[in-house]
Protein backbone atom coordinates (compact mmCIF):
# COMPACT_ATOMS: atom_id res chain seq x y z
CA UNK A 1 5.03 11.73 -7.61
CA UNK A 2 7.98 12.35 -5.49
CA UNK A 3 8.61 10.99 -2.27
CA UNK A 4 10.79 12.11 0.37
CA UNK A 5 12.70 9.45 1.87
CA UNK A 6 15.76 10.53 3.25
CA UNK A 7 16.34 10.98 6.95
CA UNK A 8 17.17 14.86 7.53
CA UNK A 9 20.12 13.70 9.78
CA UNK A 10 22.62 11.62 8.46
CA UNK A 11 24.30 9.00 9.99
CA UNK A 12 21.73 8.69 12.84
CA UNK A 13 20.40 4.79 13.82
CA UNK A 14 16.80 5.09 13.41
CA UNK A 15 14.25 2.77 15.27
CA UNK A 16 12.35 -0.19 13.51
CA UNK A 17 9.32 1.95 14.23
CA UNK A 18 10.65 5.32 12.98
CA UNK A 19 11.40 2.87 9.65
CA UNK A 20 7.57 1.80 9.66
CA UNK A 21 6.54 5.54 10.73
CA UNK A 22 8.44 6.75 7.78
CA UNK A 23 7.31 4.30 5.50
CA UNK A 24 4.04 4.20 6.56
CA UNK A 25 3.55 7.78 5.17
CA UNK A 26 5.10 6.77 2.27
CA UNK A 27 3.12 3.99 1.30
CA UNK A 28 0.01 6.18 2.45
CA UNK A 29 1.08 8.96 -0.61
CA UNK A 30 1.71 5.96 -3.22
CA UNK A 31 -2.31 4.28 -2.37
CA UNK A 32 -3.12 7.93 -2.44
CA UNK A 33 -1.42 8.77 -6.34
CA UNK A 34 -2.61 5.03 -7.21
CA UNK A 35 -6.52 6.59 -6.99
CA UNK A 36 -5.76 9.76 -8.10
CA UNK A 37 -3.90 8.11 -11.07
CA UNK A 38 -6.91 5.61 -11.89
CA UNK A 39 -9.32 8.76 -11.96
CA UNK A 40 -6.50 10.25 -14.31
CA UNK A 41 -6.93 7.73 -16.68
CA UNK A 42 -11.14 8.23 -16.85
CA UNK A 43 -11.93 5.57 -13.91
CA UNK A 44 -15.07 6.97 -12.05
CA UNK A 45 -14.80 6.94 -8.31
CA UNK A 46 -18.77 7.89 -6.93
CA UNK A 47 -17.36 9.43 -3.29
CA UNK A 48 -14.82 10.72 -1.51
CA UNK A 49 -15.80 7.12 0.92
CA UNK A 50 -15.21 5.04 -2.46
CA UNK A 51 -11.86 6.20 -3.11
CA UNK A 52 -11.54 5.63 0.31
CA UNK A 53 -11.99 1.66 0.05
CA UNK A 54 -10.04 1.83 -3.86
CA UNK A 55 -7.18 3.57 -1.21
CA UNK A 56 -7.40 0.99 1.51
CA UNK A 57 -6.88 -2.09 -1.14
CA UNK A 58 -3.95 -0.15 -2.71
CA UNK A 59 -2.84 0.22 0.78
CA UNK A 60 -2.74 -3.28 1.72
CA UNK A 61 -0.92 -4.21 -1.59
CA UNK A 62 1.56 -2.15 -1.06
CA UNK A 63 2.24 -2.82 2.85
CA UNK A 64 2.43 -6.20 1.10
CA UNK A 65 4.90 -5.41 -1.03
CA UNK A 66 6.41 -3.12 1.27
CA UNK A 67 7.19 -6.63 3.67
CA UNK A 68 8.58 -8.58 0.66
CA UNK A 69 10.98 -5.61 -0.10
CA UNK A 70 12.18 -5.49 3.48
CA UNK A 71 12.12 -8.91 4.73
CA UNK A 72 16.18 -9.49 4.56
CA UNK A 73 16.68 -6.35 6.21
CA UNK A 74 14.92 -7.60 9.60
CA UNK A 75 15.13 -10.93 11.62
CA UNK A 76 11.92 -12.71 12.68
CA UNK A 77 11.15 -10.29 16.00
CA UNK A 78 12.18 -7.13 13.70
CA UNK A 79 10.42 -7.96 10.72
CA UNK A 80 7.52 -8.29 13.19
CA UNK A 81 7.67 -5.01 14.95
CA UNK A 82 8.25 -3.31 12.04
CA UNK A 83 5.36 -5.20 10.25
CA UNK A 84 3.01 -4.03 12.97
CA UNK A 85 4.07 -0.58 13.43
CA UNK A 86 4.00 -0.39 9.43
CA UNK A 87 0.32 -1.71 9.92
CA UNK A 88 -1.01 0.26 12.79
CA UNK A 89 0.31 3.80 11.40
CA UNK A 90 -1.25 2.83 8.02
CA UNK A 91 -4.45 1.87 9.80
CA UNK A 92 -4.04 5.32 11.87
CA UNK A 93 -4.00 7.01 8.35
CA UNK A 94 -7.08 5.34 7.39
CA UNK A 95 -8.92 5.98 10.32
CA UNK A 96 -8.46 9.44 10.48
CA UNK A 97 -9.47 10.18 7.14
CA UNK A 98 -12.67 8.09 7.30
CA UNK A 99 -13.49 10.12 10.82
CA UNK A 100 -12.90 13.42 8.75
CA UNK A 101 -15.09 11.94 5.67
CA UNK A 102 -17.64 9.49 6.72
CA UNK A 103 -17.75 10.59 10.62
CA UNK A 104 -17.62 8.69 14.04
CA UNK A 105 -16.54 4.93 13.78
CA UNK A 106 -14.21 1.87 14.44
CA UNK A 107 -12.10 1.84 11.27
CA UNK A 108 -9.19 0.94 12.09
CA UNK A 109 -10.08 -2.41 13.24
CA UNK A 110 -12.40 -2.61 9.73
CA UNK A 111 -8.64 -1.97 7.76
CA UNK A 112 -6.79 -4.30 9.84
CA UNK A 113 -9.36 -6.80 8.95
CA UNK A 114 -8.85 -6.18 5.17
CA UNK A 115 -5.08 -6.12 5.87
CA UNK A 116 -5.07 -9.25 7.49
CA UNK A 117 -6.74 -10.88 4.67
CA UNK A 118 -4.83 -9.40 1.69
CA UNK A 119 -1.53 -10.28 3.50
CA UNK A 120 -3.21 -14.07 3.35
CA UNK A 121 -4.24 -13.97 0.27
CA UNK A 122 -1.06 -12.15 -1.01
CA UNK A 123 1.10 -14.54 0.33
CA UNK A 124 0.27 -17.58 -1.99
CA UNK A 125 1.65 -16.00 -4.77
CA UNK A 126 5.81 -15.60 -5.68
CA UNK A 127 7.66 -12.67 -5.76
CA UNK A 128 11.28 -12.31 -7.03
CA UNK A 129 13.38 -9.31 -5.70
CA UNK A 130 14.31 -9.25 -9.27
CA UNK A 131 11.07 -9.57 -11.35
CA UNK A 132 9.03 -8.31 -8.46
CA UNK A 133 5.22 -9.23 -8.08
CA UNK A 134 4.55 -12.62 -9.32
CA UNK A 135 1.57 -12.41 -12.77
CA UNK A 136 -0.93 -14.40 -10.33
CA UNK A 137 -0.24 -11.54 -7.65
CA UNK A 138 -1.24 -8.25 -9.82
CA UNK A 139 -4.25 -10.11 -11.47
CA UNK A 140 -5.36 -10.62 -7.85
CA UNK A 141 -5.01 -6.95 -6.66
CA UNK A 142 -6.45 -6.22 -10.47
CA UNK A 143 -9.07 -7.72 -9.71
CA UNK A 144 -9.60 -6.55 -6.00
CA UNK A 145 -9.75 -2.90 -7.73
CA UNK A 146 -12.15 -3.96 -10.41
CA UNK A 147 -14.24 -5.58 -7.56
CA UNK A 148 -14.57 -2.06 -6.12
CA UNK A 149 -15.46 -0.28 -9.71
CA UNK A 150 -18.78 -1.28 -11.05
CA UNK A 151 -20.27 -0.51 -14.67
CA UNK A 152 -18.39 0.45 -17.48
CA UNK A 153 -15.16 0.68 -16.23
CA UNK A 154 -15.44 -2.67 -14.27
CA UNK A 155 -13.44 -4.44 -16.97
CA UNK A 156 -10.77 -2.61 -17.83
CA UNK A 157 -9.91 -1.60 -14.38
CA UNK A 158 -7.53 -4.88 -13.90
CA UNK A 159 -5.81 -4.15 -16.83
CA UNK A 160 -5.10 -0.79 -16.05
CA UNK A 161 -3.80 -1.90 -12.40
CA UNK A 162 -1.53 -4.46 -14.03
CA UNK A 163 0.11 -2.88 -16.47
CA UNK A 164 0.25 0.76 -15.21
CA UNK A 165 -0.52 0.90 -11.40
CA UNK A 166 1.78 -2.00 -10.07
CA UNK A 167 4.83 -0.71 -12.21
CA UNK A 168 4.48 2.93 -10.53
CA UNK A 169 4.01 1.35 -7.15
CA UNK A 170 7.27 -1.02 -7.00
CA UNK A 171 9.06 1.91 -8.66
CA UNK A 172 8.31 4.39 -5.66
CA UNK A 173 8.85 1.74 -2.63
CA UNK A 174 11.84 0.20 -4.66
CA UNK A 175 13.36 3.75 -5.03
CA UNK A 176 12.34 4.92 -1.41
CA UNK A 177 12.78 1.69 1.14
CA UNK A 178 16.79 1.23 1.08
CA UNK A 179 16.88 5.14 1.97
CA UNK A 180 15.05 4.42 5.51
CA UNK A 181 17.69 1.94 6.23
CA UNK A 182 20.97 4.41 6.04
């Protein structure tokens, strides 16, 4: 998958919200390859609405990640700004696509709910800029995905999200999030 993720003018200051604008697309196209790339690898989705919710956990994972990437780059007022204009673009995504899929309805508030609590449950586990994701923190996003798989597939799905999913996802924000910031 290949992200763009340069600004087209160089050398131009760009806003904490342009930053979370940008990335917000960006993280939007990596939950987006994450489903596409689970299907890829014989993982049944039943609806376009079911890839939907497999999207909005990959979503909050990597808005998750997305904060633990960035959080030196920010102090405390920035980093929450950015964090909520990250959030409420992502949840703009979301909303729009369930409107053109499912129809009328309030999901935004129904993603910032699941955001909220993934960013609480997320945050329990370590992270190392270094090693990235802590064991404890893929097995629990594994596990979120398997949650939304039923059947067959239900038990390999974690696996698969471990060992191929959450490698592909730090590679993309890792490679795209210090080119917002020049």
């Amino acid at each position: 998958m290949r992200v763009k993720s340069r600004w087209n003018k160089k050398g131009k200051t760009h806003s904490v919200e342009e930053i979370a604008g940008a990335l917000a697309f960006i993280t939007w196209r990596i939950a987006t390859n994450g489903v596409l790339s689970m299907e890829n690898a014989d993982f049944d989705t039943t609806s376009q609405e079911h890839r939907l919710q497999i999207i909005g956990e990959f979503l909050a994972f990597t808005i998750h990640m997305a904060d633990r990437i960035t959080i030196e780059q920010f102090d405390e007022n920035e980093r929450m700004e950015f964090m909520t204009a990250l959030s409420l673009k992502c949840a703009k995504h979301m909303e729009d696509n369930k409107r053109d899929i499912i129809g009328p309805g309030d999901y935004r508030q129904e993603f910032i709910d699941l955001l909220n609590q993934r960013m609480a449950d997320y945050a329990q586990f370590e992270y190392s800029a270094l090693e990235g994701p802590s064991f404890g923190l893929k097995r629990f996003f594994g596990d979120r995905i398997a949650d939304l798989f039923g059947g067959k597939d239900k038990q390999w799905v974690s696996s698969q999200v471990m060992d191929i999913e959450v490698p592909e996802i730090m590679t993309h924000l890792k490679r795209a999030t210090p080119n917002l910031f020049k």
